[in-house]
Structures are given as C-alpha cells and as structure tokens.
PDB file of N, CA and C in Angstrom:
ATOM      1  N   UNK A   1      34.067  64.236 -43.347  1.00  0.00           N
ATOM      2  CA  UNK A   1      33.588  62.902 -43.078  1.00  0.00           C
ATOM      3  C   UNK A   1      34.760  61.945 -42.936  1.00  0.00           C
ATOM      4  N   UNK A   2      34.754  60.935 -42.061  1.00  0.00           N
ATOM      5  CA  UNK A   2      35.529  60.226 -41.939  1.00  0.00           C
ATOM      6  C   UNK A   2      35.056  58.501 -42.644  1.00  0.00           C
ATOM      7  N   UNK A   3      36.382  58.464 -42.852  1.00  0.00           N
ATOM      8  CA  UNK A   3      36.286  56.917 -43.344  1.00  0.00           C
ATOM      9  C   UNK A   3      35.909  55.751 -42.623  1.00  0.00           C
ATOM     10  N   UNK A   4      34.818  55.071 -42.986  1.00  0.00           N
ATOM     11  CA  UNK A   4      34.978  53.992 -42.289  1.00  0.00           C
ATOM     12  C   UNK A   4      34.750  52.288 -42.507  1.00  0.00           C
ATOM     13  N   UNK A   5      35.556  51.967 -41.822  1.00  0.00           N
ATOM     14  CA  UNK A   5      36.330  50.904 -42.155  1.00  0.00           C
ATOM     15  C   UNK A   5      35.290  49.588 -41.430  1.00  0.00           C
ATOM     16  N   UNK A   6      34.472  48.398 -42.167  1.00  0.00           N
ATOM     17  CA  UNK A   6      33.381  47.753 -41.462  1.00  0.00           C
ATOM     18  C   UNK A   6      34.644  46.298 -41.247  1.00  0.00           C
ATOM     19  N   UNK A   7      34.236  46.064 -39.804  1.00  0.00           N
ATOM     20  CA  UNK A   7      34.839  45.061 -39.060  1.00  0.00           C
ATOM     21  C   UNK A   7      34.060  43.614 -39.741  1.00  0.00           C
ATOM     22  N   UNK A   8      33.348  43.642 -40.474  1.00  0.00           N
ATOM     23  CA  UNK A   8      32.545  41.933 -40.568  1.00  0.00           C
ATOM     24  C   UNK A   8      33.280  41.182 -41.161  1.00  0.00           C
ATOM     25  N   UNK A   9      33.400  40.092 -41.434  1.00  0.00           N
ATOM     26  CA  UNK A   9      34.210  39.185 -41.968  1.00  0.00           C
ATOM     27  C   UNK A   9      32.931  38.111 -42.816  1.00  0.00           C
ATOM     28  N   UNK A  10      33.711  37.480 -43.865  1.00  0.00           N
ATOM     29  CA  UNK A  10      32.946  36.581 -44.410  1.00  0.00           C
ATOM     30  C   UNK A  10      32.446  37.313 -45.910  1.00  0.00           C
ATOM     31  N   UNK A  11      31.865  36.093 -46.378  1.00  0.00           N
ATOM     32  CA  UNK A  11      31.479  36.085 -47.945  1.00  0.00           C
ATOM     33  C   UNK A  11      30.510  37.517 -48.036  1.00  0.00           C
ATOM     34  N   UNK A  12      31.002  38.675 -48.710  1.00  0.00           N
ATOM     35  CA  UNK A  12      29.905  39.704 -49.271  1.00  0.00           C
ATOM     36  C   UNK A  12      28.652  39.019 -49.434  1.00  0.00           C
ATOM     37  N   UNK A  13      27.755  39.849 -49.285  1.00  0.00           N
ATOM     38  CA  UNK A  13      25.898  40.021 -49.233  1.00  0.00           C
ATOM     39  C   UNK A  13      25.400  39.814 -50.707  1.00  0.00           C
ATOM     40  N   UNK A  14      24.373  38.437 -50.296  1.00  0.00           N
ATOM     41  CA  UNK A  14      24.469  37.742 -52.309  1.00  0.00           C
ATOM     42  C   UNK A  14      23.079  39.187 -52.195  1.00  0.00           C
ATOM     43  N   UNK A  15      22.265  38.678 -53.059  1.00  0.00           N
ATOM     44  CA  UNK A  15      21.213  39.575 -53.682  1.00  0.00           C
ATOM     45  C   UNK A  15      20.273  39.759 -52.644  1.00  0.00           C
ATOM     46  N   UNK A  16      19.793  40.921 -52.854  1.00  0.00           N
ATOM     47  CA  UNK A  16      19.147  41.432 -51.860  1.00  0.00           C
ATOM     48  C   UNK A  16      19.840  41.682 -50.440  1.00  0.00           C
ATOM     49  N   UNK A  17      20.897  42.174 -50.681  1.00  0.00           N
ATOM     50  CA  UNK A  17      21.478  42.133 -49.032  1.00  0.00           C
ATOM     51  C   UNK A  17      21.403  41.087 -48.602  1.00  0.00           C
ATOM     52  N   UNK A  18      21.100  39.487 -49.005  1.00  0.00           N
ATOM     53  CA  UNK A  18      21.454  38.311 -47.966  1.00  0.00           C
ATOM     54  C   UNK A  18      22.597  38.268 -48.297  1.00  0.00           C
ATOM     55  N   UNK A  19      22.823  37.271 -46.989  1.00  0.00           N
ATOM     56  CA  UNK A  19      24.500  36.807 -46.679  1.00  0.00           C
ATOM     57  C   UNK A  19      24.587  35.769 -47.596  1.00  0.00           C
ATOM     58  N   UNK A  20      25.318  34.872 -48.705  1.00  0.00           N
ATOM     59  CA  UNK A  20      25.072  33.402 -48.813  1.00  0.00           C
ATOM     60  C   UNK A  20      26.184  32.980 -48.013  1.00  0.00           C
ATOM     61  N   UNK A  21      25.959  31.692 -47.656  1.00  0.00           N
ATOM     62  CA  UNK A  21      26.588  30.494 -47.123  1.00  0.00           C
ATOM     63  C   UNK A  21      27.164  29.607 -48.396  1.00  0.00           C
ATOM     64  N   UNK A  22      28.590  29.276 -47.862  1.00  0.00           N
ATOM     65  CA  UNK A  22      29.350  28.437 -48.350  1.00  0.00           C
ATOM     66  C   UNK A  22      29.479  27.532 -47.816  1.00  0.00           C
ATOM     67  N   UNK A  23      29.160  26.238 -48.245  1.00  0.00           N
ATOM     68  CA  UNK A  23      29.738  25.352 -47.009  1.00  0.00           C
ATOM     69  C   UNK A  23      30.971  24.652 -47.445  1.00  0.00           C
ATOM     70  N   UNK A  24      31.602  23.799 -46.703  1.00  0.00           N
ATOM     71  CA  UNK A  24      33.001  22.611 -47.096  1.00  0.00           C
ATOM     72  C   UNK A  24      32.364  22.382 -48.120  1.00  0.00           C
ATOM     73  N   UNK A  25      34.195  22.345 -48.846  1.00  0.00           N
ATOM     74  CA  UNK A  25      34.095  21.784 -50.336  1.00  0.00           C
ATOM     75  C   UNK A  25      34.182  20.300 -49.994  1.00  0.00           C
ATOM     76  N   UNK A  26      33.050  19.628 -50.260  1.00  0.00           N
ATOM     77  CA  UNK A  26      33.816  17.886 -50.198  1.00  0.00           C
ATOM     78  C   UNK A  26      34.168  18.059 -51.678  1.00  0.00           C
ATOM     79  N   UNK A  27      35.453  16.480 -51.353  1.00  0.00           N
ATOM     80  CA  UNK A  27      35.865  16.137 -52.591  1.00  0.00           C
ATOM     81  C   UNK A  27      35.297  14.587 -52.592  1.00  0.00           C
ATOM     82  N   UNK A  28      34.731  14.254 -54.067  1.00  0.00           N
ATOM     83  CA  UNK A  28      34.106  12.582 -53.934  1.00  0.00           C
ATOM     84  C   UNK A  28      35.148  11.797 -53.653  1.00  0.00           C
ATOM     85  N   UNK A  29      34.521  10.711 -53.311  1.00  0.00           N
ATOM     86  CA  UNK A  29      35.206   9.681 -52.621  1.00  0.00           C
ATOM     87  C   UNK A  29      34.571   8.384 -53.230  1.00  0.00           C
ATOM     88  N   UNK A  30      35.441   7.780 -53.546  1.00  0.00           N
ATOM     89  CA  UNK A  30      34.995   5.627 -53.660  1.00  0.00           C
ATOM     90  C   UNK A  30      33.371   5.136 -53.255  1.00  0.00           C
ATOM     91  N   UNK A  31      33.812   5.401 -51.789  1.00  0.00           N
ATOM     92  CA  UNK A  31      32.461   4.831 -50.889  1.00  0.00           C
ATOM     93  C   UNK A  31      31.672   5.925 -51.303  1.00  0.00           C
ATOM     94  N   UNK A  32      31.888   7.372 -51.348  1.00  0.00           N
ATOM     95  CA  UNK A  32      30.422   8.086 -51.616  1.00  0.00           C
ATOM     96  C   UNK A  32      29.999   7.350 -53.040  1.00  0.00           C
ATOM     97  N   UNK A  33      30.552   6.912 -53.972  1.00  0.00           N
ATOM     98  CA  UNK A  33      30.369   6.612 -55.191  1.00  0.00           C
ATOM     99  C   UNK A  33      29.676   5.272 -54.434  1.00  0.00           C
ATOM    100  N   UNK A  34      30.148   4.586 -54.409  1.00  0.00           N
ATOM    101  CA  UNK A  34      29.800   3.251 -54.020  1.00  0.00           C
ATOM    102  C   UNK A  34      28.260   3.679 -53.171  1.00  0.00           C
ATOM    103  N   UNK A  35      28.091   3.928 -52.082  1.00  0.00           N
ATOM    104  CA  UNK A  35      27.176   4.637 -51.737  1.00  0.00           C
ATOM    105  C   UNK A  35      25.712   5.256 -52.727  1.00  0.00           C
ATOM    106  N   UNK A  36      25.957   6.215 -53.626  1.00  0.00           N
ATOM    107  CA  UNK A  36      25.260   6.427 -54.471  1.00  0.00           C
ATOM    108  C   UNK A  36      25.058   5.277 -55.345  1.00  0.00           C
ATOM    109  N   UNK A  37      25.698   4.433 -55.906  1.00  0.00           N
ATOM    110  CA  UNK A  37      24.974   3.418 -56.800  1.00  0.00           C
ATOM    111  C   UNK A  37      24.336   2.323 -55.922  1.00  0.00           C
ATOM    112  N   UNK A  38      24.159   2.034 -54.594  1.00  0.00           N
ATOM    113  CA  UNK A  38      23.729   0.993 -54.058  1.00  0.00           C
ATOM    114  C   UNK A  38      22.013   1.591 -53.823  1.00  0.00           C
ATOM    115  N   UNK A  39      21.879   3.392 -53.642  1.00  0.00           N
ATOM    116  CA  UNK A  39      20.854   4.195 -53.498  1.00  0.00           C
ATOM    117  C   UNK A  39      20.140   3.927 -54.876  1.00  0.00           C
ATOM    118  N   UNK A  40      21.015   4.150 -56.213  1.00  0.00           N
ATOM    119  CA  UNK A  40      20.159   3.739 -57.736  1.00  0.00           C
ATOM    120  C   UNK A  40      19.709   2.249 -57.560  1.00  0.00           C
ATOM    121  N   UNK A  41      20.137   1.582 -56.928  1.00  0.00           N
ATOM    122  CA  UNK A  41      19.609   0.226 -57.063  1.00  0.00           C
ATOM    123  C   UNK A  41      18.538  -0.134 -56.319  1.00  0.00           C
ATOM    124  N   UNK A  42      18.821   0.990 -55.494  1.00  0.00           N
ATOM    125  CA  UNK A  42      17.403   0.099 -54.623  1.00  0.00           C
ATOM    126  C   UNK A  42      15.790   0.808 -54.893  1.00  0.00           C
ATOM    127  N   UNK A  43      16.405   2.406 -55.411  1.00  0.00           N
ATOM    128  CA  UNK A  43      15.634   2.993 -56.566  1.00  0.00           C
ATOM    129  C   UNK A  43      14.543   2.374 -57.641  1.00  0.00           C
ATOM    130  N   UNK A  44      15.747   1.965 -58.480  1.00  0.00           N
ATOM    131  CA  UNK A  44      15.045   0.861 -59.472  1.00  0.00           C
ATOM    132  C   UNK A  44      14.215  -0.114 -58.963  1.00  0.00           C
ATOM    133  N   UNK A  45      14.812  -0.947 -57.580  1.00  0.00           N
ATOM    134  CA  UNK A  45      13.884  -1.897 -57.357  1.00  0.00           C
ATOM    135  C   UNK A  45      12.692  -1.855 -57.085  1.00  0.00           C
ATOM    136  N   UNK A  46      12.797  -0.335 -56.382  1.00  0.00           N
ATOM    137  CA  UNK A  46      10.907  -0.271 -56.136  1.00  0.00           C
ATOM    138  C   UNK A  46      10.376   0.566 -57.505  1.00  0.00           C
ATOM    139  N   UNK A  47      10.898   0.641 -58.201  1.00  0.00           N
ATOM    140  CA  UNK A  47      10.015   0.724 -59.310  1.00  0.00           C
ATOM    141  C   UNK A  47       9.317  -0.040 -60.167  1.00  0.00           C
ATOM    142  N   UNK A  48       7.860  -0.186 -60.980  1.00  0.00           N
ATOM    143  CA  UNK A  48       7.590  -1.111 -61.302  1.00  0.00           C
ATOM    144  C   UNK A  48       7.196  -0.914 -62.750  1.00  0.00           C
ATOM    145  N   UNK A  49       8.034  -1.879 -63.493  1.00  0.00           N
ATOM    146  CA  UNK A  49       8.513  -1.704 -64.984  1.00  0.00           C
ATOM    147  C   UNK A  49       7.186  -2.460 -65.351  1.00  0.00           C
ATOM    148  N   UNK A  50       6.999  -2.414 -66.813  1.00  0.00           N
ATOM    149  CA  UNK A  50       6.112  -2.670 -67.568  1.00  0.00           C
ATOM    150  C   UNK A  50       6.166  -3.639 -67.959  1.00  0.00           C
ATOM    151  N   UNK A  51       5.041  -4.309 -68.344  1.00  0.00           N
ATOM    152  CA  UNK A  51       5.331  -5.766 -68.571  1.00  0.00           C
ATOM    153  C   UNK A  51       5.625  -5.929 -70.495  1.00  0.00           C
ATOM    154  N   UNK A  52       5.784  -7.150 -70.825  1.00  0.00           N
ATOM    155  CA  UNK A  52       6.306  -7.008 -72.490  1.00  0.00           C
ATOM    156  C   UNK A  52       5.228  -6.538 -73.521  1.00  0.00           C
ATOM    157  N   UNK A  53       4.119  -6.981 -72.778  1.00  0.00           N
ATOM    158  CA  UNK A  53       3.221  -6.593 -73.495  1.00  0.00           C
ATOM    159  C   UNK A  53       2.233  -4.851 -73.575  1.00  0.00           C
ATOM    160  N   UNK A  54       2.880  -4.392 -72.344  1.00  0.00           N
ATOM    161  CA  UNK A  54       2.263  -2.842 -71.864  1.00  0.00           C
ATOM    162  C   UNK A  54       3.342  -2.345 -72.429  1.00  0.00           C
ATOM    163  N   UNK A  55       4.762  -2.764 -73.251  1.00  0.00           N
ATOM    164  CA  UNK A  55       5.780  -2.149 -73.493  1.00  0.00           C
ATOM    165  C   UNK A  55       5.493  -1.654 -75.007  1.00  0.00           C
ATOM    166  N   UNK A  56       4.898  -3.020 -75.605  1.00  0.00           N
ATOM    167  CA  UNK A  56       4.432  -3.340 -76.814  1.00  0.00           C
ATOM    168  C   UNK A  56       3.560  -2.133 -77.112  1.00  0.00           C
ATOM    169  N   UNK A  57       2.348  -1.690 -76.401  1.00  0.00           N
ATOM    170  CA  UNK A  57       0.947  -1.156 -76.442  1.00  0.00           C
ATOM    171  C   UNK A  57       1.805   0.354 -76.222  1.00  0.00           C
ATOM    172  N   UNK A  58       2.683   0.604 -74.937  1.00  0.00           N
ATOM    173  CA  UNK A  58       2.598   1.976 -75.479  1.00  0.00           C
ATOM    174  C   UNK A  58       3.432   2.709 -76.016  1.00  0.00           C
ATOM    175  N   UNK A  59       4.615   1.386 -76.759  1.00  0.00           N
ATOM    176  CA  UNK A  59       5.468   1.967 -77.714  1.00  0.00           C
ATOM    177  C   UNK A  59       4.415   2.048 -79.223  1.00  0.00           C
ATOM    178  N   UNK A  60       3.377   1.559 -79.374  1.00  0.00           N
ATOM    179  CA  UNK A  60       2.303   1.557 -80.514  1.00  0.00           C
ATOM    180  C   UNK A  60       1.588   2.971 -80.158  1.00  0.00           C
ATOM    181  N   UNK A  61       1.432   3.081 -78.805  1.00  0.00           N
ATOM    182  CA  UNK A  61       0.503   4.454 -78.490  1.00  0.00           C
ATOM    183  C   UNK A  61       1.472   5.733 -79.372  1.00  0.00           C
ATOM    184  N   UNK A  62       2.877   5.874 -78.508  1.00  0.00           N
ATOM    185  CA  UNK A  62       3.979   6.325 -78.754  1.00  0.00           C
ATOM    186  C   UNK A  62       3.967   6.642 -80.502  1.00  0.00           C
ATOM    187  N   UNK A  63       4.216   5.659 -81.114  1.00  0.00           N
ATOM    188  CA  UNK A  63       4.417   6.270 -82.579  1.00  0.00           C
ATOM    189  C   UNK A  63       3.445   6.553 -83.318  1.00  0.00           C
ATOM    190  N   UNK A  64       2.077   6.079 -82.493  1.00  0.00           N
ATOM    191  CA  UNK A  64       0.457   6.196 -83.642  1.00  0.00           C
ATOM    192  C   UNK A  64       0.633   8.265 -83.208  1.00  0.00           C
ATOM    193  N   UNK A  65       0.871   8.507 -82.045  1.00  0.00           N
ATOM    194  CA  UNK A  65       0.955  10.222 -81.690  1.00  0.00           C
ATOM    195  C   UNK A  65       2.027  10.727 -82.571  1.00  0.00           C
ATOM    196  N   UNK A  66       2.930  10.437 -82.583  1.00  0.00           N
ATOM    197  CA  UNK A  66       4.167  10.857 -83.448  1.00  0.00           C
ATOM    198  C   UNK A  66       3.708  11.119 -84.916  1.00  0.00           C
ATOM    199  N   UNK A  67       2.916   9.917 -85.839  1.00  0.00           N
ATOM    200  CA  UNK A  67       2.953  10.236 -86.791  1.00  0.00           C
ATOM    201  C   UNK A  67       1.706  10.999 -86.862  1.00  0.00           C
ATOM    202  N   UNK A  68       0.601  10.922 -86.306  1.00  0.00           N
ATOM    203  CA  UNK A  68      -0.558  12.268 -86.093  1.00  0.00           C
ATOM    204  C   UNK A  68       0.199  13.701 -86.150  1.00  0.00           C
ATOM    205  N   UNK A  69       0.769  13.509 -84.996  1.00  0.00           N
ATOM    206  CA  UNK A  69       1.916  15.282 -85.112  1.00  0.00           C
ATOM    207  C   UNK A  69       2.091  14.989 -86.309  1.00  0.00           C
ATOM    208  N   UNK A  70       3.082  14.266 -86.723  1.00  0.00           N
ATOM    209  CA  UNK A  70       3.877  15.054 -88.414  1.00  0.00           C
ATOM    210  C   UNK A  70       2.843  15.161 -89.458  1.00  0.00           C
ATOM    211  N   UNK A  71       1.836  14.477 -89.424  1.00  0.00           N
ATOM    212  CA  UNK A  71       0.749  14.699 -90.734  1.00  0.00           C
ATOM    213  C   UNK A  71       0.086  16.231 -90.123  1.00  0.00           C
ATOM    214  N   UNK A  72      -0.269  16.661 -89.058  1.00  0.00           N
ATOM    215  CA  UNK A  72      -0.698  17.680 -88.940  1.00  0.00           C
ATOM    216  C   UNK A  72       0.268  19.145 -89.228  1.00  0.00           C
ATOM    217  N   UNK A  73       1.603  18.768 -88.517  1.00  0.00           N
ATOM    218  CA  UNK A  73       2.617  19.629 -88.897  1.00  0.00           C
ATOM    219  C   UNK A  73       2.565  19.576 -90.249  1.00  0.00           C
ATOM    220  N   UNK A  74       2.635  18.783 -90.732  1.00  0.00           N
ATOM    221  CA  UNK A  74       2.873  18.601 -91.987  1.00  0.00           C
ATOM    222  C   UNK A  74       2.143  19.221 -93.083  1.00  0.00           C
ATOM    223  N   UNK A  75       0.455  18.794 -92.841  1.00  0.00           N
ATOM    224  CA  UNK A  75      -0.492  19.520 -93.350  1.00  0.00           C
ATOM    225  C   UNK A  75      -0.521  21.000 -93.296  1.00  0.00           C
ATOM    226  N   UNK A  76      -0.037  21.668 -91.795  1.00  0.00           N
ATOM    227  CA  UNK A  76      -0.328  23.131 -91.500  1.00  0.00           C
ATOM    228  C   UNK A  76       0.873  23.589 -92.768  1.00  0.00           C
ATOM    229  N   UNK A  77       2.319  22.940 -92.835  1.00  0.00           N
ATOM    230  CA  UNK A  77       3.153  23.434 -93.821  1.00  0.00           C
ATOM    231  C   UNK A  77       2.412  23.776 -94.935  1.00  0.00           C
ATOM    232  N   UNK A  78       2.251  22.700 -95.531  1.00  0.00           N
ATOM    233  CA  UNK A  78       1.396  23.004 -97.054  1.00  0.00           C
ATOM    234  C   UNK A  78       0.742  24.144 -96.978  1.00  0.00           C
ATOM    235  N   UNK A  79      -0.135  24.026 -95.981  1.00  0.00           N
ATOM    236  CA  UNK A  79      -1.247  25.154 -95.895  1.00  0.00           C
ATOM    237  C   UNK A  79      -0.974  26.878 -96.069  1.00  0.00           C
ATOM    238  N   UNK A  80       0.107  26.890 -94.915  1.00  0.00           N
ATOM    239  CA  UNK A  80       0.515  28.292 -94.797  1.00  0.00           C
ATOM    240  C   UNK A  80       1.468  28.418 -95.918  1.00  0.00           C
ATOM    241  N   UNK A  81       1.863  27.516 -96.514  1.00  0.00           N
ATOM    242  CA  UNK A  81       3.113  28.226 -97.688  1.00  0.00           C
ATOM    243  C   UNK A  81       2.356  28.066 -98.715  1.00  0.00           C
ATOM    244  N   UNK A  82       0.961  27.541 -98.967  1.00  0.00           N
ATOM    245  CA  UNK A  82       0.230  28.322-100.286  1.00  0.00           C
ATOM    246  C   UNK A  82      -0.540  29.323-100.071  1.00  0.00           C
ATOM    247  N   UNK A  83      -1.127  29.752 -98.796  1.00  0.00           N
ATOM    248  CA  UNK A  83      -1.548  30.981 -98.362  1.00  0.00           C
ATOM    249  C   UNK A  83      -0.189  32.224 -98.381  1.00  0.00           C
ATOM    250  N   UNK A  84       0.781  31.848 -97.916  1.00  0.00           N
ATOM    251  CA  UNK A  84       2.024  32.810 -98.124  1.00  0.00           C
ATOM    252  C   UNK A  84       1.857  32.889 -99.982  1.00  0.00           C
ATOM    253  N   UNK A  85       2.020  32.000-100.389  1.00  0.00           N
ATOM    254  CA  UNK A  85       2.329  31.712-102.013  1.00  0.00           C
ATOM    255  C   UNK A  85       1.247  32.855-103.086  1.00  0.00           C
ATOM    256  N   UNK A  86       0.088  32.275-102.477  1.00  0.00           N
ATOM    257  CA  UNK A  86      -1.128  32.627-103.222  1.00  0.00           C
ATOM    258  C   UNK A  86      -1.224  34.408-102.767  1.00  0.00           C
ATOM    259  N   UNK A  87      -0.901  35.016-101.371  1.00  0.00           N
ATOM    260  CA  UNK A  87      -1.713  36.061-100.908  1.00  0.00           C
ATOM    261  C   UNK A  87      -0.547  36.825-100.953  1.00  0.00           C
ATOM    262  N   UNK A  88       1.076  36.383-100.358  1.00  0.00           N
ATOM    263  CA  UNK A  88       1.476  37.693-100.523  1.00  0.00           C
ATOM    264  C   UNK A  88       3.122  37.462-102.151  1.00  0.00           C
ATOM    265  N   UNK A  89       2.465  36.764-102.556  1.00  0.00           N
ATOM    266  CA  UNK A  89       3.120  36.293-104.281  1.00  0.00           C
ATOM    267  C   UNK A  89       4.933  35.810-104.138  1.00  0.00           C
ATOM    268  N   UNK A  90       5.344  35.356-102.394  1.00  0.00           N
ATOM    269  CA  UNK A  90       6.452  34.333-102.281  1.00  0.00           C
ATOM    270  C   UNK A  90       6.659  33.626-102.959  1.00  0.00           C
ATOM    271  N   UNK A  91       7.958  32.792-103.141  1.00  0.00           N
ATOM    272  CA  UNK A  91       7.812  31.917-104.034  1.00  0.00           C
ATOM    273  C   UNK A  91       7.669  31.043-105.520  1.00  0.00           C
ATOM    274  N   UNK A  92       7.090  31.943-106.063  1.00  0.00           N
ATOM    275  CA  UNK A  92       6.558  32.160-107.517  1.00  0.00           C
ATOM    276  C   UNK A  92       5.737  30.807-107.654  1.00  0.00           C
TER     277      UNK A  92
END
C-alpha cells in the first residue's frame, strides 16, 4: 500500500466530520466600544422601568416569597432530622 498524502488545506474537521470556520480575529477598538455603549443606551431607553410605587409592591411581593421558602425549608429541616433522629437513632 502506498502512502497517501491529502492535498486540502485549512482548519481539521470539528465533530462529526464538519469543517469549522474561523473567521478574522478583530481586535476591540474605542469606537467599537463607543459604539456598543450608545446600543446600551438606547436599549435602556425603550425599556419601561417601574414606577416607585410598583417598585415598592414587588420588592414586598419579593421578600413575602423569600420568607415563605425559608419557613418551609425550614420546617422540612426539622422534620426530616427528627424522622432521621427518631427512625434510624442519628444524632442521639
């Protein structure tokens, strides 16, 4: 058998036998920067923030859920570490 030698050029075959593509490395630049923050701004502007009082209501929504979780977490603790305690004698 003879050797043979494949003429293709370019980046080896990613997964599955595809080719990937590399493209130009850019390097950032000022204006691309500049560029991107004028895009966050105009971002933000069409967004529409909450007013002081919807901020109020669902930072109240926000922590009335928070402390529900921890009393329930909380409760299941107790629960399972006197069932551990009581059934398989952990603990003492």
């Amino acid at each position: 058998m003879a050797n043979v030698v494949s003429t293709k050029s370019g980046p080896p075959p990613g997964p599955a036998g595809r080719k990937t593509e590399i493209g130009p490395q850019r390097r950032p630049s000022v204006a691309g920067l500049g560029e991107y923050l004028r895009g966050v701004r105009e971002e933000l502007a069409k967004a529409k923030w909450p007013t002081k009082a919807e901020l109020f209501q669902l930072t109240k929504v926000v922590l009335g859920v928070i402390f529900i979780v921890a009393l329930y977490v909380g409760g299941l603790d107790v629960a399972l570490g006197w069932i551990t305690q009581r059934f398989l004698g952990f603990g003492n």
